[in-house]
Structure formats: C-alpha cells, structure tokens
C-alpha atoms as a PDB file:
ATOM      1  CA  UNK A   1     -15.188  19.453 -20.567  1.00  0.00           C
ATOM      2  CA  UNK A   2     -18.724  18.393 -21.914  1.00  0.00           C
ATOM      3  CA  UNK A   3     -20.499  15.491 -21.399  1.00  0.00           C
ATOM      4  CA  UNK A   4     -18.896  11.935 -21.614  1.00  0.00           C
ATOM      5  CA  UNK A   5     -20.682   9.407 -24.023  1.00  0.00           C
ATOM      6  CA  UNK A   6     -21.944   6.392 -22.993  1.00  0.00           C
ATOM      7  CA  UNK A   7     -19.420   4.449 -24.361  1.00  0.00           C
ATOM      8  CA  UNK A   8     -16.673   6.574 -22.408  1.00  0.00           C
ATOM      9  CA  UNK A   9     -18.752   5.947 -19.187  1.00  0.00           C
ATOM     10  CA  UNK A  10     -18.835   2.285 -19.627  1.00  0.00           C
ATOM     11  CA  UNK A  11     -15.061   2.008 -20.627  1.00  0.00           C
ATOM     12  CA  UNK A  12     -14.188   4.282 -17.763  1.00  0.00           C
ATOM     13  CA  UNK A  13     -16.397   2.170 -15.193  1.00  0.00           C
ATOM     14  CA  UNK A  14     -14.889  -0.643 -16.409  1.00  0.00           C
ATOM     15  CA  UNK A  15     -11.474   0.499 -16.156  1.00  0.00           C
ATOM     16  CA  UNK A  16     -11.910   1.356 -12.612  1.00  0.00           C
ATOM     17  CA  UNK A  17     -13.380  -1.875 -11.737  1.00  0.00           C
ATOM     18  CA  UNK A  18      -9.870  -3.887 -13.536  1.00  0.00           C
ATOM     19  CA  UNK A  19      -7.934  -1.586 -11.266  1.00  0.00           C
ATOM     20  CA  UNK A  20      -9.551  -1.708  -8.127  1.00  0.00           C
ATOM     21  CA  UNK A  21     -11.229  -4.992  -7.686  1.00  0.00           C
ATOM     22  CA  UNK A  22     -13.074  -5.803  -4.716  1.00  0.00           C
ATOM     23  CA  UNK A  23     -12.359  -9.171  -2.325  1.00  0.00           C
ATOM     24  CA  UNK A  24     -12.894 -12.422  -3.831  1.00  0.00           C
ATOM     25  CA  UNK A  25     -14.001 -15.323  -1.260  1.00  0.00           C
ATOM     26  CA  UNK A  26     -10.503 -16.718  -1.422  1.00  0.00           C
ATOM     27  CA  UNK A  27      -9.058 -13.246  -0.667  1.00  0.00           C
ATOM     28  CA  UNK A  28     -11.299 -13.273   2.638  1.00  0.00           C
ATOM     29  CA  UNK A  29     -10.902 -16.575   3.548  1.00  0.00           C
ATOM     30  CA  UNK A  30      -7.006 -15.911   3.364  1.00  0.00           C
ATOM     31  CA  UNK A  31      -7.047 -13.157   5.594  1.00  0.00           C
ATOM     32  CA  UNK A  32      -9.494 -15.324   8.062  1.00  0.00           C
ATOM     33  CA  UNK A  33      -6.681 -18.176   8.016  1.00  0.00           C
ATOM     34  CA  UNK A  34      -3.860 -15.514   7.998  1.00  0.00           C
ATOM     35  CA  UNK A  35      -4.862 -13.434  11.024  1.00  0.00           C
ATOM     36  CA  UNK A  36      -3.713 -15.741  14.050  1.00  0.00           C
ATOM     37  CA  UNK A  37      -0.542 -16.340  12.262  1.00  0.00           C
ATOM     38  CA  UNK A  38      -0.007 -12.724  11.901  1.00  0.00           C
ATOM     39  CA  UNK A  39      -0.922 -11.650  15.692  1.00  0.00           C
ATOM     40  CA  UNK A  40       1.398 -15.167  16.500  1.00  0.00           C
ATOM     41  CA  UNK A  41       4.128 -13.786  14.466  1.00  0.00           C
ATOM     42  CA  UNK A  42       3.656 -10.120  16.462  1.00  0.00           C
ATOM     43  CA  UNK A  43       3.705 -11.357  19.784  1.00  0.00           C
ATOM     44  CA  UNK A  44       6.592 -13.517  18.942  1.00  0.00           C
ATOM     45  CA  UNK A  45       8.572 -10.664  17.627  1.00  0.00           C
ATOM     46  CA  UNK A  46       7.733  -8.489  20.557  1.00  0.00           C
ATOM     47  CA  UNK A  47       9.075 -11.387  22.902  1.00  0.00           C
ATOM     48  CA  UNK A  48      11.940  -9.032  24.769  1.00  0.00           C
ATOM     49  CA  UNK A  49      15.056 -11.362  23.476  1.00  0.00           C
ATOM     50  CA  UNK A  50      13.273 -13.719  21.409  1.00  0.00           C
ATOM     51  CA  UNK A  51      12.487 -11.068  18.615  1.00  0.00           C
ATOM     52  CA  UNK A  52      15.798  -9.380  18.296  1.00  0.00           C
ATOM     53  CA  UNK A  53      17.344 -12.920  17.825  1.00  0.00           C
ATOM     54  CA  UNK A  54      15.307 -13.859  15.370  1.00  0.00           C
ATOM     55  CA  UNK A  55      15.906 -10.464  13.750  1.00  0.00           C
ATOM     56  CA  UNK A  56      19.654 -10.885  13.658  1.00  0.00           C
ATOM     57  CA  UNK A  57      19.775 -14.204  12.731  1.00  0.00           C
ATOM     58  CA  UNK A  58      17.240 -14.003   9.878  1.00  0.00           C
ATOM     59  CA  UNK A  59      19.473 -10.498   8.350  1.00  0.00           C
ATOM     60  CA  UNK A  60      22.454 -12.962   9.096  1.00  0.00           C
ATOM     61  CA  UNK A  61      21.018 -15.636   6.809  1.00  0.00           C
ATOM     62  CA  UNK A  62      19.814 -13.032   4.137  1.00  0.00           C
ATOM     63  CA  UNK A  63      23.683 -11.675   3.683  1.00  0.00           C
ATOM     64  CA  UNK A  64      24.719 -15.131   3.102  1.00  0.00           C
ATOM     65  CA  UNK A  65      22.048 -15.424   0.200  1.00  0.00           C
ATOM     66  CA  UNK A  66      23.331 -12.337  -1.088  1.00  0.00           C
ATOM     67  CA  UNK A  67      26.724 -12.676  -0.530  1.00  0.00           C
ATOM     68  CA  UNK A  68      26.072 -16.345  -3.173  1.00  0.00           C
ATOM     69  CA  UNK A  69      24.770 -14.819  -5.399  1.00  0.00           C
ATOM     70  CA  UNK A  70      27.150 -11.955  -5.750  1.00  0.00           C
ATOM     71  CA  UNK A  71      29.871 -14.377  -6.106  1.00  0.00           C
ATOM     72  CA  UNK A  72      27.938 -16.645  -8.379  1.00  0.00           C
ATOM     73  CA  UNK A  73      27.420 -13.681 -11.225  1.00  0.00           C
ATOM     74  CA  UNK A  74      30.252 -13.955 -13.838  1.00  0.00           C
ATOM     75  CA  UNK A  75      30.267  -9.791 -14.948  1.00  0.00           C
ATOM     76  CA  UNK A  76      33.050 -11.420 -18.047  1.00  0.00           C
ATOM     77  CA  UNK A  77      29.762 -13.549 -19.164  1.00  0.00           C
ATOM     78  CA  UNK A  78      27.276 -10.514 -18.599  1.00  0.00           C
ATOM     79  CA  UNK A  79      29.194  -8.547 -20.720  1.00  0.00           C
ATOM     80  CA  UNK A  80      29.922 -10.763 -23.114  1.00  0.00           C
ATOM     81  CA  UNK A  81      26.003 -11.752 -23.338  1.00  0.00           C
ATOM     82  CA  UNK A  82      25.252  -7.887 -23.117  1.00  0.00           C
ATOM     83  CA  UNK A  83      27.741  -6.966 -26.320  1.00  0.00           C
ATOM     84  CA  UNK A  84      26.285  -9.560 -28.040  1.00  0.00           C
ATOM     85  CA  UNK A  85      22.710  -8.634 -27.757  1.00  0.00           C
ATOM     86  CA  UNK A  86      23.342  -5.155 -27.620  1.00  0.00           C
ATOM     87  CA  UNK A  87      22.751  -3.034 -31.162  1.00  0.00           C
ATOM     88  CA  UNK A  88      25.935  -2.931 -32.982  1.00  0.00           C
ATOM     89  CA  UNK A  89      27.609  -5.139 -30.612  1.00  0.00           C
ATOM     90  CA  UNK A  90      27.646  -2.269 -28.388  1.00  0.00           C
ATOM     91  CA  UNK A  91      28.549  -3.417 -24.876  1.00  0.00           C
ATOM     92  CA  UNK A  92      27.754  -0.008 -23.312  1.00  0.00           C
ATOM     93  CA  UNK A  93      23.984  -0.248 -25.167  1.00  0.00           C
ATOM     94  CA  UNK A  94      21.375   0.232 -22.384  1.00  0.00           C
ATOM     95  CA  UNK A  95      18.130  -0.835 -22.635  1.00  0.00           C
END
C-alpha cells in the first residue's frame, strides 16, 4: 500500500498512544509501595506449612462465597425477568 497521509499518521500515532500508555507517577509510585508487600506475600507463601494452609483455607473460604451465591440466585425469577425482557416474550431469546 502507498503512502499514509498525514492525517492517518497522526490518528494512527494517536491510537497507539490510547492503547499503550506509558507509567504515570502514581503507577510507579504504586509499584514502589507494592514491592515489599509482594516479596512479603512470596516468602510467606513459600513458608513450608504456612503457605499450603493459607492456600487451603483461603479456596475453603472462596467455596463458601460461591456456594451463597449459588443458593441465593432464584433461576424461577431469572427466567421470569429473562421472558419478560426477551423479544416476543421469548424466554429462550439470547442476547
């Protein structure tokens, strides 16, 4: 292909630059706060004992949270709310 115009190098540039932007300060100075509680966090986790217990009791606590909130959803109400804003009242409508 030929050569782009200015005005589709600018738009490209600029497009590139949304995309891909570089570090802002705060960016930086998160990661300078965040890096001795990351290597804590490692070293605690690679504590022989220590980590897999925290492990298992943190997937432990996450099935609980999803075991709620599978009992929580009403799939009678879903449907209901899904016919009802489905096209034609269709209840098998995707989106």
């Amino acid at each position: 292909m030929g050569k782009h115009s200015a005005y589709e190098e600018l738009a490209h540039r600029q497009s590139q630059e949304w995309k891909n932007p570089g570090q802002s300060w705060f960016d930086r100075a998160i990661e300078v706060v965040s890096w001795p509680l990351d290597k804590a966090g490692e070293a605690l986790m690679n504590t022989s004992g220590l980590g897999p217990a925290i492990r298992t009791a943190f997937s432990g606590v996450v099935s609980i949270i999803n075991d709620g909130s599978q009992w929580s959803v009403r799939p009678q109400a879903l449907a209901r709310d899904i016919a009802h804003t489905a096209p034609n009242g269709d209840a098998d409508a995707g989106p």
